[in-house]
N, C-alpha and C. Protein backbone atom coordinates (compact mmCIF):
# COMPACT_ATOMS: atom_id res chain seq x y z
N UNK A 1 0.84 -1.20 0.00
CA UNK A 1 0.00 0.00 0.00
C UNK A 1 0.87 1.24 0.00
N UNK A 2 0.60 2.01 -0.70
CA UNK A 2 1.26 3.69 -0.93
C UNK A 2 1.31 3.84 0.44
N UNK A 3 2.62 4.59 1.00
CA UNK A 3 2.47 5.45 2.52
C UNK A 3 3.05 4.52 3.41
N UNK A 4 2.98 3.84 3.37
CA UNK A 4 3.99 2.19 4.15
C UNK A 4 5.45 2.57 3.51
N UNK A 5 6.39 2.12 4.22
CA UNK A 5 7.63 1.77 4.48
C UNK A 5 7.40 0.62 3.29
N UNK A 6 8.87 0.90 3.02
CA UNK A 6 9.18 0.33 1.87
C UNK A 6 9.27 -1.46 2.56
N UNK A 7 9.67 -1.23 3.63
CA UNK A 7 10.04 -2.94 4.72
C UNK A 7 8.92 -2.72 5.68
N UNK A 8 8.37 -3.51 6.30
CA UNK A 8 7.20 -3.64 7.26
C UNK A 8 7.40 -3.54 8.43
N UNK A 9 6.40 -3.88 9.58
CA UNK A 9 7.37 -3.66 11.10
C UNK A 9 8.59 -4.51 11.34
N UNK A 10 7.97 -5.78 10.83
CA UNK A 10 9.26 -6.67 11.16
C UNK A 10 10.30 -6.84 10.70
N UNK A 11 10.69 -6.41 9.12
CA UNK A 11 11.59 -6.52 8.53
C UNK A 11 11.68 -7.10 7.15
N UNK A 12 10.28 -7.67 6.63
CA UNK A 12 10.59 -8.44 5.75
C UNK A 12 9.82 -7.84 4.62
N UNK A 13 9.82 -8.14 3.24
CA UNK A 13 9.31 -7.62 2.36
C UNK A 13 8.54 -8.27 1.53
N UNK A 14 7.64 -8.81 2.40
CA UNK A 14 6.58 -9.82 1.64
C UNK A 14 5.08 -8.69 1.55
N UNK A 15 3.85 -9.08 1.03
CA UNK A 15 2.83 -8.14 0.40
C UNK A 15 2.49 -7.49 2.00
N UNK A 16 2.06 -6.42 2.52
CA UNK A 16 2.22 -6.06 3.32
C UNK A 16 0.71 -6.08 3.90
N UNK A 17 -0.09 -6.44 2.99
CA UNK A 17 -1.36 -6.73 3.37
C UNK A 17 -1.29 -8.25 4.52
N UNK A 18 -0.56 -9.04 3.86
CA UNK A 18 -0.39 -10.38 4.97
C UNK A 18 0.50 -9.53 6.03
N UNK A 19 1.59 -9.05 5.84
CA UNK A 19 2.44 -9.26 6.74
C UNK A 19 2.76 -7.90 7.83
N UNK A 20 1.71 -6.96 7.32
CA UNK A 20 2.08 -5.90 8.48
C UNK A 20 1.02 -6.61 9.75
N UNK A 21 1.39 -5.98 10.97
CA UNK A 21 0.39 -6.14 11.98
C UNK A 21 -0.89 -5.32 12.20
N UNK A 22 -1.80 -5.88 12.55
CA UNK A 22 -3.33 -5.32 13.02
C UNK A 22 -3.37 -3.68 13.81
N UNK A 23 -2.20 -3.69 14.27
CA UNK A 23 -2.15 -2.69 15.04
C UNK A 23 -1.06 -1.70 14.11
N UNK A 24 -0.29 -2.14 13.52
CA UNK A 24 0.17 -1.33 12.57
C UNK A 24 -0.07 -0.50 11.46
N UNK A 25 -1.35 -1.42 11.14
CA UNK A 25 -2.20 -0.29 9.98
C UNK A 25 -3.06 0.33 10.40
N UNK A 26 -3.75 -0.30 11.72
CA UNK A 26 -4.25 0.95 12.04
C UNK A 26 -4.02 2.04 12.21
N UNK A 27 -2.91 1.86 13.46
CA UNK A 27 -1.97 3.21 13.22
C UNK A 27 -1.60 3.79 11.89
N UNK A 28 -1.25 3.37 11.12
CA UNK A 28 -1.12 4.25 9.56
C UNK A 28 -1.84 4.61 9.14
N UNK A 29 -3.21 3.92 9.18
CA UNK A 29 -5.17 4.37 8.44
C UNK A 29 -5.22 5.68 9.65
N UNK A 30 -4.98 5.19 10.98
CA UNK A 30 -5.61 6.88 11.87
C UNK A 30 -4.78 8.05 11.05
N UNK A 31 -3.34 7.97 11.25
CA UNK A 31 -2.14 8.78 10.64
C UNK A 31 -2.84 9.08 9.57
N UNK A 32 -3.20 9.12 8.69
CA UNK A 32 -3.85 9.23 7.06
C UNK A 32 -4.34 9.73 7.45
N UNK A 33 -5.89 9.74 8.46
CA UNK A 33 -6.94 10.34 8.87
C UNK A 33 -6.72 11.94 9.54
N UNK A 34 -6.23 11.48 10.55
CA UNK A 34 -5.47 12.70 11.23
C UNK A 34 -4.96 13.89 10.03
N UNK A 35 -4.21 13.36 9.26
CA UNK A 35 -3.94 14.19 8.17
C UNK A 35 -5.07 15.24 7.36
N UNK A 36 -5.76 14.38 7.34
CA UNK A 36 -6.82 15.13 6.81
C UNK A 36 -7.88 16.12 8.12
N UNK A 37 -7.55 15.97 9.13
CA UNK A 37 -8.00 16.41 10.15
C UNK A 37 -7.32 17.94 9.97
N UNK A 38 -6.16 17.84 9.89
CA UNK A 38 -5.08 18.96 10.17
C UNK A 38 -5.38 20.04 8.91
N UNK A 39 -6.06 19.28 7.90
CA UNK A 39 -6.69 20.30 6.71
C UNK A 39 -7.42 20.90 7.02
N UNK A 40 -8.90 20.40 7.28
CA UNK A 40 -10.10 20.44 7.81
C UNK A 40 -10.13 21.73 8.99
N UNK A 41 -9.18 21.30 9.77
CA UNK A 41 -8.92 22.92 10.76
C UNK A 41 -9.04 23.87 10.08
N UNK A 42 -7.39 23.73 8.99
CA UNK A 42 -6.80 24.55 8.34
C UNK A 42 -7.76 25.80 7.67
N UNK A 43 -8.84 24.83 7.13
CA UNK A 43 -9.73 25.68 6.01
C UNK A 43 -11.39 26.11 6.99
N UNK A 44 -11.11 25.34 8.35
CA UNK A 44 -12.56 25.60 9.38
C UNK A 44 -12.09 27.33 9.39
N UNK A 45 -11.43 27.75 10.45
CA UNK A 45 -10.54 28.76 10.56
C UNK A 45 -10.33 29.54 10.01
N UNK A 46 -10.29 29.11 8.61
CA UNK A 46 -9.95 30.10 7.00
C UNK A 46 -11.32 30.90 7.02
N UNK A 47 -12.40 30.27 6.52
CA UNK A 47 -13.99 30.18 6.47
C UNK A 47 -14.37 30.43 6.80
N UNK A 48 -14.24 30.24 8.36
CA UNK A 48 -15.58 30.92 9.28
C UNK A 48 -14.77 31.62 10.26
N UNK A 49 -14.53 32.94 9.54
CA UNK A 49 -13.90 34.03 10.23
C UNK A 49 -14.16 35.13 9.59
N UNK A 50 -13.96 36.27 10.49
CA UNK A 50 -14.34 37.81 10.01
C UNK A 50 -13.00 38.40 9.54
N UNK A 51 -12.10 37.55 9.95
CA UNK A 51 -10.95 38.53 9.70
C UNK A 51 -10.90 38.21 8.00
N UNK A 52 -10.06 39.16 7.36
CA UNK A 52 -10.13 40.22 6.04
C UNK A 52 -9.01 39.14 5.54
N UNK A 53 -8.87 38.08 4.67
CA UNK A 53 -8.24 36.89 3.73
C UNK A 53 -7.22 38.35 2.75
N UNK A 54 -6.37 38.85 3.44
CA UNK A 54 -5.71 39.86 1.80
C UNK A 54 -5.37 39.16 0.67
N UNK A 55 -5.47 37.63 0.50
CA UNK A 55 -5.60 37.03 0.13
C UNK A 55 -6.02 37.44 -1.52
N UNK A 56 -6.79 37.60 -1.45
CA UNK A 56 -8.30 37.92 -2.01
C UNK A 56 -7.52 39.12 -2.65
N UNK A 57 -7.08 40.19 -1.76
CA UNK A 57 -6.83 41.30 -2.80
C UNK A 57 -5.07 41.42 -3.41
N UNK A 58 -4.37 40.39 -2.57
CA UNK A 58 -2.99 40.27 -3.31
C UNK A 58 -3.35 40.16 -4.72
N UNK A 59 -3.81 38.66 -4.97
CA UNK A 59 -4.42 38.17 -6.22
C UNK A 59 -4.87 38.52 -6.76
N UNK A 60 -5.76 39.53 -6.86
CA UNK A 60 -6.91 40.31 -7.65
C UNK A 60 -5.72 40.50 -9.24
N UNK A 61 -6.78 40.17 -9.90
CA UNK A 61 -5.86 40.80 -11.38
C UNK A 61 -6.44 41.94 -11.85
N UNK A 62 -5.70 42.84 -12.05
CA UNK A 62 -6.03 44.25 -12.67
C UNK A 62 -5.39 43.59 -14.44
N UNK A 63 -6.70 43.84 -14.92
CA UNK A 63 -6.27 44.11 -16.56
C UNK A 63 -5.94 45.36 -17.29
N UNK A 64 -5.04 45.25 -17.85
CA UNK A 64 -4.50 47.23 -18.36
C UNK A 64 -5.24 47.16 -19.89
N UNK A 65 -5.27 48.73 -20.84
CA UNK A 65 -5.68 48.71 -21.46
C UNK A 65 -4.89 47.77 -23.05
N UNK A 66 -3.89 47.59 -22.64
CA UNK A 66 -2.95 46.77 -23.71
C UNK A 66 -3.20 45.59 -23.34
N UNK A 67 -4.28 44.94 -22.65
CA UNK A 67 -4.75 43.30 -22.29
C UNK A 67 -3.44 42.71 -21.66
N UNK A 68 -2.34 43.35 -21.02
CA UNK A 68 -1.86 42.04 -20.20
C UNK A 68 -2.28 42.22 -18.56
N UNK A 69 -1.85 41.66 -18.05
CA UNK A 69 -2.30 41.32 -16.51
C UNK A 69 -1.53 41.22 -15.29
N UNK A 70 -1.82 41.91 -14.60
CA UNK A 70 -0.91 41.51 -13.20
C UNK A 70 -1.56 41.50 -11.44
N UNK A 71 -1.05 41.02 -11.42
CA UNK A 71 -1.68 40.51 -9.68
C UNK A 71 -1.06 41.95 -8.85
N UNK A 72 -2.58 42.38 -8.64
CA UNK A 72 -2.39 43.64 -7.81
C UNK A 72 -1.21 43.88 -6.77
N UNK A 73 -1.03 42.80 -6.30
CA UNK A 73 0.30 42.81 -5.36
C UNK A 73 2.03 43.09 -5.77
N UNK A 74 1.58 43.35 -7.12
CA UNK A 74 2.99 43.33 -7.80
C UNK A 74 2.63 44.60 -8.86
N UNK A 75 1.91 45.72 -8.43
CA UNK A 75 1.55 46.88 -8.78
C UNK A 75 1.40 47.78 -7.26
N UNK A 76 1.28 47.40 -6.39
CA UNK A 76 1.29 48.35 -5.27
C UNK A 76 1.88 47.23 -3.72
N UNK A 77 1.80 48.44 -2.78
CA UNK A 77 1.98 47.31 -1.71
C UNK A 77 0.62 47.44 -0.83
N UNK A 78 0.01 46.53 -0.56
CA UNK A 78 -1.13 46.31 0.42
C UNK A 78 -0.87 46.07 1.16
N UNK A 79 -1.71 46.89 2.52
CA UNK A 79 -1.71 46.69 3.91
C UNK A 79 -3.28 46.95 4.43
N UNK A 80 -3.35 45.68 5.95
CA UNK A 80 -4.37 46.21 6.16
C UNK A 80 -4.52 47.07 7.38
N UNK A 81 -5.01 48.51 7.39
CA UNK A 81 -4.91 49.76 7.90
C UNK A 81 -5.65 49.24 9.47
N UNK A 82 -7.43 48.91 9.09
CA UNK A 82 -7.51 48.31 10.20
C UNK A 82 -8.67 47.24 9.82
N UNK A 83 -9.44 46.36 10.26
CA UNK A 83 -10.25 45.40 9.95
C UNK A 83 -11.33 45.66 9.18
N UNK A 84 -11.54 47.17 8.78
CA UNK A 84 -12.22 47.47 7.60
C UNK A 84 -11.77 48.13 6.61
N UNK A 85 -10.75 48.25 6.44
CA UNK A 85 -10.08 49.51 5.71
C UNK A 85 -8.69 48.85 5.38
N UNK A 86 -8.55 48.76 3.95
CA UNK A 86 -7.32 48.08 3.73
C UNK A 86 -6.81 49.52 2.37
N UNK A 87 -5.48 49.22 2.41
CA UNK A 87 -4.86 50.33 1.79
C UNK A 87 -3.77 49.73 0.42
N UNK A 88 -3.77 50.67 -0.45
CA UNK A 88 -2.47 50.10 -1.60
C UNK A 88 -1.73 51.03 -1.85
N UNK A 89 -0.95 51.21 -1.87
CA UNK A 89 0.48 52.46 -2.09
C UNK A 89 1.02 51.75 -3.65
N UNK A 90 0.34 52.77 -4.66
CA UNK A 90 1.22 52.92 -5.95
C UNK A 90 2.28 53.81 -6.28
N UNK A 91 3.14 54.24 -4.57
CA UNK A 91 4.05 55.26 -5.23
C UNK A 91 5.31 55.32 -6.37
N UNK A 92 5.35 53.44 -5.81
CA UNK A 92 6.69 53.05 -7.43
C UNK A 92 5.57 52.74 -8.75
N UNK A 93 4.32 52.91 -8.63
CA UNK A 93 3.56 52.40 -10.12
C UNK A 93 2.53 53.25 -10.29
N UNK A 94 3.32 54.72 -10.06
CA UNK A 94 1.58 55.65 -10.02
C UNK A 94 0.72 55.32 -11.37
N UNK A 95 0.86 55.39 -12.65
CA UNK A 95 0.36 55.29 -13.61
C UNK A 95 -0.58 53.54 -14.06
N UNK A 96 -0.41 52.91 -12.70
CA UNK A 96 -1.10 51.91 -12.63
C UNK A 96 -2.47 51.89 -11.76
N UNK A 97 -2.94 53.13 -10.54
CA UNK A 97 -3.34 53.32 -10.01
C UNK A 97 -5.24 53.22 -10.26
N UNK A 98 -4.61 54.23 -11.67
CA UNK A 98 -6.30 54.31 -12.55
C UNK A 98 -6.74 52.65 -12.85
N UNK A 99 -6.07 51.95 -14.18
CA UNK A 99 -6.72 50.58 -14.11
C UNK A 99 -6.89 49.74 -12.77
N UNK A 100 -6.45 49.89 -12.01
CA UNK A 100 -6.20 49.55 -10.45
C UNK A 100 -7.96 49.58 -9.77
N UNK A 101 -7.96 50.77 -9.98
CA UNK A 101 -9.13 51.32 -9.33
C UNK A 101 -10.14 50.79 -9.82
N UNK A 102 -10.09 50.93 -11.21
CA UNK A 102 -11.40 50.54 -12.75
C UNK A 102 -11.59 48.93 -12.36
N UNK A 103 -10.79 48.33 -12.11
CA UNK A 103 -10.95 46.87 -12.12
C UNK A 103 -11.77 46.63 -11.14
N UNK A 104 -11.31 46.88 -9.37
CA UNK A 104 -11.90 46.68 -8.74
C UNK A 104 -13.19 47.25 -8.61
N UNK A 105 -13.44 48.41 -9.01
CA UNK A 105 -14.73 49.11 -9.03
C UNK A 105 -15.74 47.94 -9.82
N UNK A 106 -15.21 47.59 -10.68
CA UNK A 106 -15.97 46.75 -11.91
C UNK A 106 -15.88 45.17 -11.28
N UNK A 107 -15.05 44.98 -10.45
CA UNK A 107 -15.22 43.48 -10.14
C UNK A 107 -16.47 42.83 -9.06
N UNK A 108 -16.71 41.63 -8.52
CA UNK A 108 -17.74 41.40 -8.12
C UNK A 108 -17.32 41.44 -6.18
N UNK A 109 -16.41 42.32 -5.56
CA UNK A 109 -15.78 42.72 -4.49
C UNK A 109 -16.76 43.24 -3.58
N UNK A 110 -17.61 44.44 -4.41
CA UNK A 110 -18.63 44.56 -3.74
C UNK A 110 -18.00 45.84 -2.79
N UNK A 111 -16.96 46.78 -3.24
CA UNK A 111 -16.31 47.25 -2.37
C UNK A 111 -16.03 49.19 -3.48
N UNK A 112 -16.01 50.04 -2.61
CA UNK A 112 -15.36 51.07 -3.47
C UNK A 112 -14.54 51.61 -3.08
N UNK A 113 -13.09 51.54 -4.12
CA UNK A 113 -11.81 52.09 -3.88
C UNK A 113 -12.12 53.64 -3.53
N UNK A 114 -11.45 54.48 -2.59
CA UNK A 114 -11.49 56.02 -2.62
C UNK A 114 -9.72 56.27 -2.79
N UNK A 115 -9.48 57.08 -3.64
CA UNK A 115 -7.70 57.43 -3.97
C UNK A 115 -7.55 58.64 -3.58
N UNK A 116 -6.76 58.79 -2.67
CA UNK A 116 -6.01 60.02 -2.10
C UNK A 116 -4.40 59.79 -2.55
N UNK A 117 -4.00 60.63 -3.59
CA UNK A 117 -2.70 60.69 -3.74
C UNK A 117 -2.60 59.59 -4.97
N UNK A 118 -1.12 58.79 -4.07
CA UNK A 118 -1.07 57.84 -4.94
C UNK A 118 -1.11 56.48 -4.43
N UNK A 119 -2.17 56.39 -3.22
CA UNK A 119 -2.75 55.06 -2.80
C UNK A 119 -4.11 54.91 -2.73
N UNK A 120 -4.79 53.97 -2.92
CA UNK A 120 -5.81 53.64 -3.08
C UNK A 120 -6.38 52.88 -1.65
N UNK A 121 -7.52 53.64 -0.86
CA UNK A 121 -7.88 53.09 0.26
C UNK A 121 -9.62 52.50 -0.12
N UNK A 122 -9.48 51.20 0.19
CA UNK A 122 -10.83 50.54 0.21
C UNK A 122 -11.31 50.13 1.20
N UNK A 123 -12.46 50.50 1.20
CA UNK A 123 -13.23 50.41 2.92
C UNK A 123 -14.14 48.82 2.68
N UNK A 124 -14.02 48.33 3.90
CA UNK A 124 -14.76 47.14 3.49
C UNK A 124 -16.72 47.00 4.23
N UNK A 125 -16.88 46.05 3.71
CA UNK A 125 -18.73 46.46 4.42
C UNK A 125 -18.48 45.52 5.82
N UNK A 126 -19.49 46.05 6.73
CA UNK A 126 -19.88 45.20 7.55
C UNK A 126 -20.58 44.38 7.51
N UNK A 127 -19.96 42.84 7.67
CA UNK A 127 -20.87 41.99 7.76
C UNK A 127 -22.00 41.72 9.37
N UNK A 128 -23.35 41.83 8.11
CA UNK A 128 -24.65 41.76 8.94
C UNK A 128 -24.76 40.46 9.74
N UNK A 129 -25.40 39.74 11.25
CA UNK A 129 -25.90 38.55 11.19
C UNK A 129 -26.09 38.20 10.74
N UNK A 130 -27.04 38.39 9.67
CA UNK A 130 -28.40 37.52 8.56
C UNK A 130 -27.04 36.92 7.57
N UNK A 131 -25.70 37.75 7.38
CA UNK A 131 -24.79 37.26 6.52
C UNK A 131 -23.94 36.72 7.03
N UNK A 132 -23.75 36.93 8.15
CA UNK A 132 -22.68 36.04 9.14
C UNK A 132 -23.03 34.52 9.13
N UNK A 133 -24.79 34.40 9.52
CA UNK A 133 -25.41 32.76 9.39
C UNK A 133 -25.50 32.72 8.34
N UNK A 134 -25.70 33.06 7.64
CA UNK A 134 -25.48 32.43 6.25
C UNK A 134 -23.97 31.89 5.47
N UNK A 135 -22.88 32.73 5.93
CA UNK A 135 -21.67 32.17 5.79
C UNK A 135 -21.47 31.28 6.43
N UNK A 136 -21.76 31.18 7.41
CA UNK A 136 -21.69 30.12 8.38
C UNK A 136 -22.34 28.61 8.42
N UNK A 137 -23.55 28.70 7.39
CA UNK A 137 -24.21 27.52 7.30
C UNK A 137 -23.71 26.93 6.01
N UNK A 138 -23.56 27.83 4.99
CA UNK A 138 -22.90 27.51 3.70
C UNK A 138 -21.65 26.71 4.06
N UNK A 139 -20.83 27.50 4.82
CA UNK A 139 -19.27 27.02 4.75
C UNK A 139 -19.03 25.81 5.71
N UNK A 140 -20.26 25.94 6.96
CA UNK A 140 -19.88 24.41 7.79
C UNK A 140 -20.41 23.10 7.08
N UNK A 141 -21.71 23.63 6.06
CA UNK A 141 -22.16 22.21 5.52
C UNK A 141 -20.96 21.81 4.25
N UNK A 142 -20.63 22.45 3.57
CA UNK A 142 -19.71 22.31 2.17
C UNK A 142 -18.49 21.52 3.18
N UNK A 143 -17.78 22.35 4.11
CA UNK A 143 -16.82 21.97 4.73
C UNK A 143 -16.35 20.76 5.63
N UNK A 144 -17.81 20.01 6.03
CA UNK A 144 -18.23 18.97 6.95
C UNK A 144 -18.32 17.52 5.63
N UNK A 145 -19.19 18.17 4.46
CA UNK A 145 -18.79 17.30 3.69
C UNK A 145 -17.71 16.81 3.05
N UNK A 146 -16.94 17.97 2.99
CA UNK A 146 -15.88 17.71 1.64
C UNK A 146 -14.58 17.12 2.76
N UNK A 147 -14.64 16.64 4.08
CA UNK A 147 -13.81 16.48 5.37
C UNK A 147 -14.34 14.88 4.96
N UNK A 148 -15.81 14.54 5.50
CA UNK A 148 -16.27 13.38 5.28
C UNK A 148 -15.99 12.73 4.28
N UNK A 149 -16.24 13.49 3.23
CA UNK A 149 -15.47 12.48 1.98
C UNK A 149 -14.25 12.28 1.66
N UNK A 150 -12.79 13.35 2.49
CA UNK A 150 -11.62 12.72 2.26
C UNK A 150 -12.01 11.49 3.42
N UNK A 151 -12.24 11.32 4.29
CA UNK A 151 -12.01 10.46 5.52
C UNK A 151 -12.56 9.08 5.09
N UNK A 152 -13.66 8.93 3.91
CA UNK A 152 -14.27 8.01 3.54
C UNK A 152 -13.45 7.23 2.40
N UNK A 153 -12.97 8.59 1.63
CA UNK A 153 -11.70 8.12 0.71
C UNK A 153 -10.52 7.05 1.30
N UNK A 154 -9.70 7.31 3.06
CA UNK A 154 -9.18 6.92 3.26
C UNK A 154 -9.44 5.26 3.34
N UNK A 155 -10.62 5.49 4.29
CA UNK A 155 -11.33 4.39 4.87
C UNK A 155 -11.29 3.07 3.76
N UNK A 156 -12.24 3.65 2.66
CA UNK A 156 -12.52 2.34 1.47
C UNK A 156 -11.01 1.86 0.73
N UNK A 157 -9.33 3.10 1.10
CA UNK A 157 -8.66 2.64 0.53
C UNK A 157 -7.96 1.43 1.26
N UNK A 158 -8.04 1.74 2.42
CA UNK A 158 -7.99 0.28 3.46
C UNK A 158 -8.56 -0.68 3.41
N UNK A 159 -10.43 -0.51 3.04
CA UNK A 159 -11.42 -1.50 2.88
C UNK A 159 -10.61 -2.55 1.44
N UNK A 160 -10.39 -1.95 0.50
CA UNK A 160 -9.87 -2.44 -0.99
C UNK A 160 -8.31 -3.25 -0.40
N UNK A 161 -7.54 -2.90 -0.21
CA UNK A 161 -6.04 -2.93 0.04
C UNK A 161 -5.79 -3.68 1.37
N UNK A 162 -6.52 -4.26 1.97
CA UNK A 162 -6.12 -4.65 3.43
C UNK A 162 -7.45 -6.11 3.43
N UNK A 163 -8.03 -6.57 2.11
CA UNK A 163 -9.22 -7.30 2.22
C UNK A 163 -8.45 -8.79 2.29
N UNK A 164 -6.83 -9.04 1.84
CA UNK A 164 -6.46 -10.39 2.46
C UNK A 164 -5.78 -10.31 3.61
N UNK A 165 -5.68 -9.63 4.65
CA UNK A 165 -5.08 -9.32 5.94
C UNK A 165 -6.26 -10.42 6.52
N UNK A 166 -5.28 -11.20 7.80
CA UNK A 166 -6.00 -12.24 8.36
C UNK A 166 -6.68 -11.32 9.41
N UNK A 167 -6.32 -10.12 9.86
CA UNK A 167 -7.10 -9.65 10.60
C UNK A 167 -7.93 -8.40 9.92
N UNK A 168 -8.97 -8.85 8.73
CA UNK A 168 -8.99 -7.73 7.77
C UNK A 168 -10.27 -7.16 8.93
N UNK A 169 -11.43 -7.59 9.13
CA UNK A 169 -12.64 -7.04 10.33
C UNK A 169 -11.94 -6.56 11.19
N UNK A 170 -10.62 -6.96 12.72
CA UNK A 170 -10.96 -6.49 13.45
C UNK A 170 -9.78 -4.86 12.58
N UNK A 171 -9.28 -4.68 12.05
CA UNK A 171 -8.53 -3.30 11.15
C UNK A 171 -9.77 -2.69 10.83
N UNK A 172 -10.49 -3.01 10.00
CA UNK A 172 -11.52 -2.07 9.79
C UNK A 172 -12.30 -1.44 10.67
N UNK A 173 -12.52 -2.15 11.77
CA UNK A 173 -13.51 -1.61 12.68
C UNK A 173 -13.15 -0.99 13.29
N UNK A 174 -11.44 -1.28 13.60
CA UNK A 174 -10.75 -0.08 14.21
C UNK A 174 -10.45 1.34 13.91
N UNK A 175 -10.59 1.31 12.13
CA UNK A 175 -10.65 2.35 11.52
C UNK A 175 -11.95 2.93 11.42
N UNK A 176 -13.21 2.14 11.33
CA UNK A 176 -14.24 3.02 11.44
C UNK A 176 -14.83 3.59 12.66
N UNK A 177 -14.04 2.84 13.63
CA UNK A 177 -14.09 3.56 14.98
C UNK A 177 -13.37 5.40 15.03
N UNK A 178 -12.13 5.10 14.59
CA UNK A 178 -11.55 6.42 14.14
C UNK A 178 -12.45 7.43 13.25
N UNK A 179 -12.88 7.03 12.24
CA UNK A 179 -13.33 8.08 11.35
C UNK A 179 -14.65 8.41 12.02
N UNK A 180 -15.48 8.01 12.80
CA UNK A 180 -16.75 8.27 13.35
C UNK A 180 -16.02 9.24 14.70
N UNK A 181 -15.26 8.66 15.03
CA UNK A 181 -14.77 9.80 15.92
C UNK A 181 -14.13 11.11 15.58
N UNK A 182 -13.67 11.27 14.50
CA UNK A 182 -13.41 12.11 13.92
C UNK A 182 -14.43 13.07 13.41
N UNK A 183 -15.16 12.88 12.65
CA UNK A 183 -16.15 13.46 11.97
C UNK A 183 -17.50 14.22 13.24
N UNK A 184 -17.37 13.30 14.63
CA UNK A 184 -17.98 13.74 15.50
C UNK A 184 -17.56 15.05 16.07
N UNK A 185 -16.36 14.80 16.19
CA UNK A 185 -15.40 16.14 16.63
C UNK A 185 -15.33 17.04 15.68
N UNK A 186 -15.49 17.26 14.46
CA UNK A 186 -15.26 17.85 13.60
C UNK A 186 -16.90 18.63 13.85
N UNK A 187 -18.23 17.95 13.85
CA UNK A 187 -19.60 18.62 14.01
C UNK A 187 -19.46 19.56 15.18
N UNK A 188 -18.77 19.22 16.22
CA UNK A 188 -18.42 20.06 17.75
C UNK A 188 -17.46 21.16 17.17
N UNK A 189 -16.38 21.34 16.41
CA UNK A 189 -15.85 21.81 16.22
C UNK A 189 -16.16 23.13 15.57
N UNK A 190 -17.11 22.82 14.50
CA UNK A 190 -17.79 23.47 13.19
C UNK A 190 -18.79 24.51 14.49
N UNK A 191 -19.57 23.73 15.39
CA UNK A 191 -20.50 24.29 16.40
C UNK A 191 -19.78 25.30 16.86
N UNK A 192 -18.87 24.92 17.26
CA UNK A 192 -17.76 26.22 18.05
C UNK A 192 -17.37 27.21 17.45
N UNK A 193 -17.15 26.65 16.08
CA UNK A 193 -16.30 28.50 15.45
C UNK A 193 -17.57 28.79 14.91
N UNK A 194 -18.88 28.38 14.71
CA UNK A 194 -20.23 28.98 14.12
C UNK A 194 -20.54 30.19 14.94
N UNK A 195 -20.86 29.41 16.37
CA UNK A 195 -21.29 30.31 17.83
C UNK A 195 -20.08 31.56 17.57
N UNK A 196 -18.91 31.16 17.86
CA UNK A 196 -17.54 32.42 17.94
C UNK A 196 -18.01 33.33 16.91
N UNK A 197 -18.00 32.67 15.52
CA UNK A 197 -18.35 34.03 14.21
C UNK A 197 -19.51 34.89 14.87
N UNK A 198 -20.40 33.94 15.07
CA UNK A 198 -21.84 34.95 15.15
C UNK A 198 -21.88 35.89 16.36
N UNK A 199 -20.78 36.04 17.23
CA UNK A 199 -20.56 36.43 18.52
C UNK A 199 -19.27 37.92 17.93
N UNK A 200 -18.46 37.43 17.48
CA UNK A 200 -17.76 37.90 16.91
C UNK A 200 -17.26 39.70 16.45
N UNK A 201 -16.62 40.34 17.48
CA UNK A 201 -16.54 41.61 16.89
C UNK A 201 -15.64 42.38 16.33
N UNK A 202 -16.28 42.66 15.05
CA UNK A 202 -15.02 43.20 14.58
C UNK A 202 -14.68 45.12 14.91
């Protein structure tokens, strides 16, 4: 199986489905799991938060009128001023400032640049409750699934790959013990940063 040691616990290099131990793949199926756990945070956290992803506006592509393109971040420097108000300094690219502005005005940001000088300050909206639960229900259900289905991915690749292991039932059950525990913690988890967002001040 992919992810195994090239030699098994014991040393030998026979199919590793016979010859690893019961307790050894489990441990490697949780390890797999866990892995995907450590994502699942990664992007809970990302998602269901108020704080401002600059993310979002590094990347932004400003198109110029000669059709080529560049990632706003490499036309000004962005900072964010304070949790609503983020700023861009075109003082090395003043003459980039205007398509700068045009783009985002025109993009689906939802936001309007105001230019003093030669930086561009964009104020951001407040997000309402009614939009807070709604981010919040969108992003824990998409996010709860798309967790469940790596964890299910893991699971059936054990179910397939581990089906001549003499102890192939009690491995599995040990693994579906794991992934039910997982996915439980993950619903508690999702509960927790839901409550925090909707509490949340920015």
């Amino acid at each position: 199986m992919k992810g195994f040691d090239d030699e098994n616990a014991d040393g030998s290099k026979n199919d590793p489905a016979k010859t690893y131990s019961c307790d050894f793949v489990i441990q490697h199926g949780v390890k797999e799991m866990k892995s995907m756990e450590d994502i699942f945070v990664e992007e809970l956290n990302k998602s269901l938060s108020l704080k401002v992803d600059l993310r979002t506006y590094e990347d932004f592509v400003v198109k110029t009128e000669d059709g080529k393109q560049y990632k706003l971040n490499t036309l000004g420097r962005i900072k964010l001023v304070n949790p609503l108000l983020i700023s861009v300094d075109f003082t090395d690219n003043p003459s980039m400032i205007k398509p700068a502005r045009l783009a985002i005005e025109q993009s689906k940001l939802n936001v309007t640049p105001r230019q003093e000088g030669a930086v561009l300050y964009i104020s951001l909206p407040r997000i309402t409750r009614e939009r807070r639960e709604n981010m919040a229900n969108v992003a824990s259900k998409k996010l709860l699934n798309e967790y469940k289905k790596a964890l299910n991915e893991v699971y059936s690749k054990y179910d397939r790959e581990m089906e001549d292991h003499e102890e192939f039932q009690k491995i599995m059950q040990g693994l579906l013990k794991e992934k039910k525990a997982l996915e439980k913690k993950a619903i508690m988890m999702i509960e927790e940063r839901r409550n925090k967002l909707l509490t949340e001040v920015v």
